[in-house]
N, C-alpha and C. Protein backbone atom coordinates (compact mmCIF):
# COMPACT_ATOMS: atom_id res chain seq x y z
N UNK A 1 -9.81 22.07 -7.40
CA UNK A 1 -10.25 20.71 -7.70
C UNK A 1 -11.59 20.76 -8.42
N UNK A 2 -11.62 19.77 -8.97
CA UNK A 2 -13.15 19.75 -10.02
C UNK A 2 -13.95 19.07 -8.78
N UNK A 3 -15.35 19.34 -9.73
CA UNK A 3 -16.22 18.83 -8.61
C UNK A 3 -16.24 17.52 -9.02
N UNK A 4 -16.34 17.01 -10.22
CA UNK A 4 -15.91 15.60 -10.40
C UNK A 4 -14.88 15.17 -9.51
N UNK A 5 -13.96 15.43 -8.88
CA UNK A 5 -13.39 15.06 -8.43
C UNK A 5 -13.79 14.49 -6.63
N UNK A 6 -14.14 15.38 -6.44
CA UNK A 6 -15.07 15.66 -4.84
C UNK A 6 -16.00 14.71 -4.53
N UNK A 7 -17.23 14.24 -5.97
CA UNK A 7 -17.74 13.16 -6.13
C UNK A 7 -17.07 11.56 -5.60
N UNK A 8 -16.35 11.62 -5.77
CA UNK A 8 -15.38 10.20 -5.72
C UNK A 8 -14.82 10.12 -4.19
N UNK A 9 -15.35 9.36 -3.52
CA UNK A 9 -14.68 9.66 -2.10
C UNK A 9 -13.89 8.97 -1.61
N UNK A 10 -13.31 7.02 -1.83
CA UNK A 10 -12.33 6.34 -1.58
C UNK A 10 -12.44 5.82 -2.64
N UNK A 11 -11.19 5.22 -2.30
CA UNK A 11 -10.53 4.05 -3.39
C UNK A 11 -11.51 3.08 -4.00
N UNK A 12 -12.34 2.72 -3.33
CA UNK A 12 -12.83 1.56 -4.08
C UNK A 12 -13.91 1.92 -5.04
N UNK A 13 -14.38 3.28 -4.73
CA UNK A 13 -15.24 3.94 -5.84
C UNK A 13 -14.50 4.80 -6.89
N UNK A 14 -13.32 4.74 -7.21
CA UNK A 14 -12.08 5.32 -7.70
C UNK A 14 -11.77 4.02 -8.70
N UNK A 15 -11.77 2.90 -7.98
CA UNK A 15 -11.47 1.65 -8.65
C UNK A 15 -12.57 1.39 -9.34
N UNK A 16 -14.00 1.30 -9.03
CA UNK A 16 -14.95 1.00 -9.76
C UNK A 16 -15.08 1.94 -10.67
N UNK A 17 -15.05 3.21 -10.95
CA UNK A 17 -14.99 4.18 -11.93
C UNK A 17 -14.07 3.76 -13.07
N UNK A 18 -12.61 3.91 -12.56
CA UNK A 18 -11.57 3.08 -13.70
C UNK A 18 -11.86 1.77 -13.83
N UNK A 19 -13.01 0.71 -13.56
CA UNK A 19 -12.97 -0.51 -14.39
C UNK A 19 -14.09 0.15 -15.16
N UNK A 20 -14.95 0.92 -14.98
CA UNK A 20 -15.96 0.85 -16.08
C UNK A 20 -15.41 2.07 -17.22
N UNK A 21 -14.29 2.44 -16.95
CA UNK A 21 -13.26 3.09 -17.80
C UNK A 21 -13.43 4.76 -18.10
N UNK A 22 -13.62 4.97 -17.03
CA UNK A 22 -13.59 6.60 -16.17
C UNK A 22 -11.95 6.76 -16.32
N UNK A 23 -11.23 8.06 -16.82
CA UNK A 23 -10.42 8.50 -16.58
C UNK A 23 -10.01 9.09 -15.34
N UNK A 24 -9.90 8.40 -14.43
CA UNK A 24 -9.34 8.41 -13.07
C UNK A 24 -7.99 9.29 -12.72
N UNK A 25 -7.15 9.98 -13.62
CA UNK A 25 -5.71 10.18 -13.70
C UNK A 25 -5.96 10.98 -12.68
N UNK A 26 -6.77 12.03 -12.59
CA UNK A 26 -6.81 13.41 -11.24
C UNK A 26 -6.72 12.87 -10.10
N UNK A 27 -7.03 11.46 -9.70
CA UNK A 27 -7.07 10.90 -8.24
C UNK A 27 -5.50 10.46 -8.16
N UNK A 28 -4.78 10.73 -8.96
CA UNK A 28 -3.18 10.08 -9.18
C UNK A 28 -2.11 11.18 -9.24
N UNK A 29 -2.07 12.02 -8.68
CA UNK A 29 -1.22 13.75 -9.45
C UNK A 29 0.31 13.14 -8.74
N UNK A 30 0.37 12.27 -7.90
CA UNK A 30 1.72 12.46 -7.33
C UNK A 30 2.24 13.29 -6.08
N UNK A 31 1.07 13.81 -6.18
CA UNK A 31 0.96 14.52 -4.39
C UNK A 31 0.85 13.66 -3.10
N UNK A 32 -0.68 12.97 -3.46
CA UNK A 32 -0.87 12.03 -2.49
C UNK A 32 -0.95 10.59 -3.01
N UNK A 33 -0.61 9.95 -2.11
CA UNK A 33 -0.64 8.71 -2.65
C UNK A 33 -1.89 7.75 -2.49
N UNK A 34 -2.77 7.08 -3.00
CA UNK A 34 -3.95 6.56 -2.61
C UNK A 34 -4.04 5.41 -1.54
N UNK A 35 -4.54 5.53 -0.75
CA UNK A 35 -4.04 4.68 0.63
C UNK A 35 -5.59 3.68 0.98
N UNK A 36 -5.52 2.37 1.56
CA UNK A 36 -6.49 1.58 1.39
C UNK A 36 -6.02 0.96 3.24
N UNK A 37 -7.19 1.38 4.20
CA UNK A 37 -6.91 0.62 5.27
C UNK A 37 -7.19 -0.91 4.95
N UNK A 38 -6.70 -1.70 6.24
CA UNK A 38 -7.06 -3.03 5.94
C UNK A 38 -6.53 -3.90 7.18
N UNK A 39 -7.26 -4.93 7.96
CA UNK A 39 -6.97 -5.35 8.89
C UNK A 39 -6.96 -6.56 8.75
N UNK A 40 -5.98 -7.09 9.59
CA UNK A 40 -4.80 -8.38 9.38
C UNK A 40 -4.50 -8.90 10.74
N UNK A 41 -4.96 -10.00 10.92
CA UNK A 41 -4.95 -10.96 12.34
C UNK A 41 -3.65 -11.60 12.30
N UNK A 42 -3.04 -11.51 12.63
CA UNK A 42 -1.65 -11.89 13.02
C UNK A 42 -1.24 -12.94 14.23
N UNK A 43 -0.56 -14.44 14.38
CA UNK A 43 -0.27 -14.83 15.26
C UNK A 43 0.21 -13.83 16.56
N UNK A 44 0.26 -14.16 17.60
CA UNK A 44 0.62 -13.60 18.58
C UNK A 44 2.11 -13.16 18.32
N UNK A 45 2.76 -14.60 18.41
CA UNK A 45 4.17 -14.69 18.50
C UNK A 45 4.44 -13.71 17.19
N UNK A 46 4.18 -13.77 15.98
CA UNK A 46 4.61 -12.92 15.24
C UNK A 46 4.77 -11.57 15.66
N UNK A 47 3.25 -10.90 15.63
CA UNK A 47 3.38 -9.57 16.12
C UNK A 47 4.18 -9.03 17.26
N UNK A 48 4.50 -10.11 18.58
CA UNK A 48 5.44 -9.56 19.24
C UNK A 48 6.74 -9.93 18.69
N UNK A 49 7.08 -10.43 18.03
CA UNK A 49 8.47 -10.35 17.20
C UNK A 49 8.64 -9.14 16.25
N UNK A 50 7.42 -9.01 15.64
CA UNK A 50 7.51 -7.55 14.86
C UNK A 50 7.71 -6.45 16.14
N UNK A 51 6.74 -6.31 16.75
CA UNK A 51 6.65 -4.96 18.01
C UNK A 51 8.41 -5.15 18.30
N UNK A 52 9.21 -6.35 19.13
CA UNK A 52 10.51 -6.19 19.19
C UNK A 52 11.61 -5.60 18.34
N UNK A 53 11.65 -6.09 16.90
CA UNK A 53 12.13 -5.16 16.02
C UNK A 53 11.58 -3.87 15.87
N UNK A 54 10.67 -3.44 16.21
CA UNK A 54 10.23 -2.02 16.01
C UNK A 54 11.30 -1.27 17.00
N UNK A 55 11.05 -1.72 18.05
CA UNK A 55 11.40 -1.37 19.24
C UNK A 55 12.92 -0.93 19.18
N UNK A 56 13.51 -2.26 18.67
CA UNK A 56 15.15 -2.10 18.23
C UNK A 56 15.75 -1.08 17.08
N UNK A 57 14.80 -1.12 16.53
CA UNK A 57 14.68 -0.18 15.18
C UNK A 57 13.90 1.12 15.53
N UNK A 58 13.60 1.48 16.66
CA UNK A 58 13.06 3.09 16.70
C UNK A 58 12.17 3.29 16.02
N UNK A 59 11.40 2.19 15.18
CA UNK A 59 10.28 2.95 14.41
C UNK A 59 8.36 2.14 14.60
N UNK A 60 7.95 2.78 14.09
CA UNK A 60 6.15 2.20 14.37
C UNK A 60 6.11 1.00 13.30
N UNK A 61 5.05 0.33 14.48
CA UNK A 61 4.97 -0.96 13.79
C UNK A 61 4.36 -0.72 12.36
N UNK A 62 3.51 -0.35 12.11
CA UNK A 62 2.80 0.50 10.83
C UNK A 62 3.61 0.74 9.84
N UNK A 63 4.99 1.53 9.64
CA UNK A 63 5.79 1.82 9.20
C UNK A 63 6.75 0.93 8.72
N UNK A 64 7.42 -0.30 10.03
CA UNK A 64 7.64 -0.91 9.62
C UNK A 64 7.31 -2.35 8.57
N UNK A 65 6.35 -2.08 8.98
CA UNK A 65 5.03 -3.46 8.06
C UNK A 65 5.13 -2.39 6.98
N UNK A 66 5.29 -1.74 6.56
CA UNK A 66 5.31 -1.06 5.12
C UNK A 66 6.81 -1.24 4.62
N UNK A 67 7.69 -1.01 5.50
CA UNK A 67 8.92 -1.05 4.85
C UNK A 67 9.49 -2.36 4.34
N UNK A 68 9.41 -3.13 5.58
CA UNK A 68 8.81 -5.13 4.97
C UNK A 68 8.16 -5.35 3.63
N UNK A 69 7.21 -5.11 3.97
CA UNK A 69 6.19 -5.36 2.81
C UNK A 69 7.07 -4.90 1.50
N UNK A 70 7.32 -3.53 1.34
CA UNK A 70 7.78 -2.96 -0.44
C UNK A 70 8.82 -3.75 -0.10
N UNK A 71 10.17 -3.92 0.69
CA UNK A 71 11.49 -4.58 0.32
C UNK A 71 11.00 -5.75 -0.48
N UNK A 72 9.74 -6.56 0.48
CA UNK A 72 9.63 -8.20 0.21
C UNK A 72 9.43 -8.01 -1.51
N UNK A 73 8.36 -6.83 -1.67
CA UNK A 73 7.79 -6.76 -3.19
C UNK A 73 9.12 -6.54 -3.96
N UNK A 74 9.67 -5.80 -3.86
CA UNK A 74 10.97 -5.21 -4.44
C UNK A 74 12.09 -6.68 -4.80
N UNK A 75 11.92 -7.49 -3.89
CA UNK A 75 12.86 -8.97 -3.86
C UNK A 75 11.84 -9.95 -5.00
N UNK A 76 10.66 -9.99 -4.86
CA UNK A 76 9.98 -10.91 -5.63
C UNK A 76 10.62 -10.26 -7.39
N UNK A 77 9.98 -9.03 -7.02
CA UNK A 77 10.36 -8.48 -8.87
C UNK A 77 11.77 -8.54 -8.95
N UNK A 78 12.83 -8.45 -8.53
CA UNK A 78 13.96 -8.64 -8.86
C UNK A 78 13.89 -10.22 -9.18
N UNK A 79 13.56 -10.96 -9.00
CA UNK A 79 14.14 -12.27 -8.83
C UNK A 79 13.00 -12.96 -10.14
N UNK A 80 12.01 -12.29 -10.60
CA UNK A 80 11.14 -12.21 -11.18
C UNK A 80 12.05 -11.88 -12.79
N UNK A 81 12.37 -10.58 -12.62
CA UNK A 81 13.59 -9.99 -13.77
C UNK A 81 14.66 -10.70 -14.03
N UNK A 82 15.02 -11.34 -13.37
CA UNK A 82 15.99 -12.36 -13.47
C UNK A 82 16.45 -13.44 -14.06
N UNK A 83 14.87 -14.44 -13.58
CA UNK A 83 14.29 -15.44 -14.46
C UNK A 83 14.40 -15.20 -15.67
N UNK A 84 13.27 -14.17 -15.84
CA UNK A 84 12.77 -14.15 -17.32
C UNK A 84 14.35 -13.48 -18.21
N UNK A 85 15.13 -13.30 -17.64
CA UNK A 85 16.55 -13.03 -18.77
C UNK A 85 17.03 -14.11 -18.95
């Protein structure tokens, strides 16, 4: 790894580099993917409706809030592609 690279320690100084138009591509190889925590207050009732499907579904709530999330994205752009034909 370059030491330029080592310099740069999260995303959001990754992001500020590429707006002031730093060639950023080395933080992108396809190995890892760039990951951004972030915390989200959730009704009660929701989250235990999510935790239940987890539950039914064998998998972490974490995981599943990701798999949600891209389908939901994945449904907007389809329906998005659609329109515009």
């Amino acid at each position: 790894m370059s030491s330029k690279f080592t310099e740069i320690k999260d995303i959001e100084e990754i992001a500020q580099q590429a707006h002031l138009g730093a060639d950023v591509s080395e933080h992108f190889t396809g190995h890892l993917q760039a990951k951004q925590q972030i915390n989200i207050a959730l009704p009660l009732e929701l989250l235990q409706s999510i935790d239940a499907e987890c539950q039914r579904q064998q998998i972490n709530r974490q995981d599943w809030i990701k798999v949600v999330c891209a389908e939901k994205i994945r449904e907007v752009q389809a329906s998005r592609i659609s329109k515009a034909v």
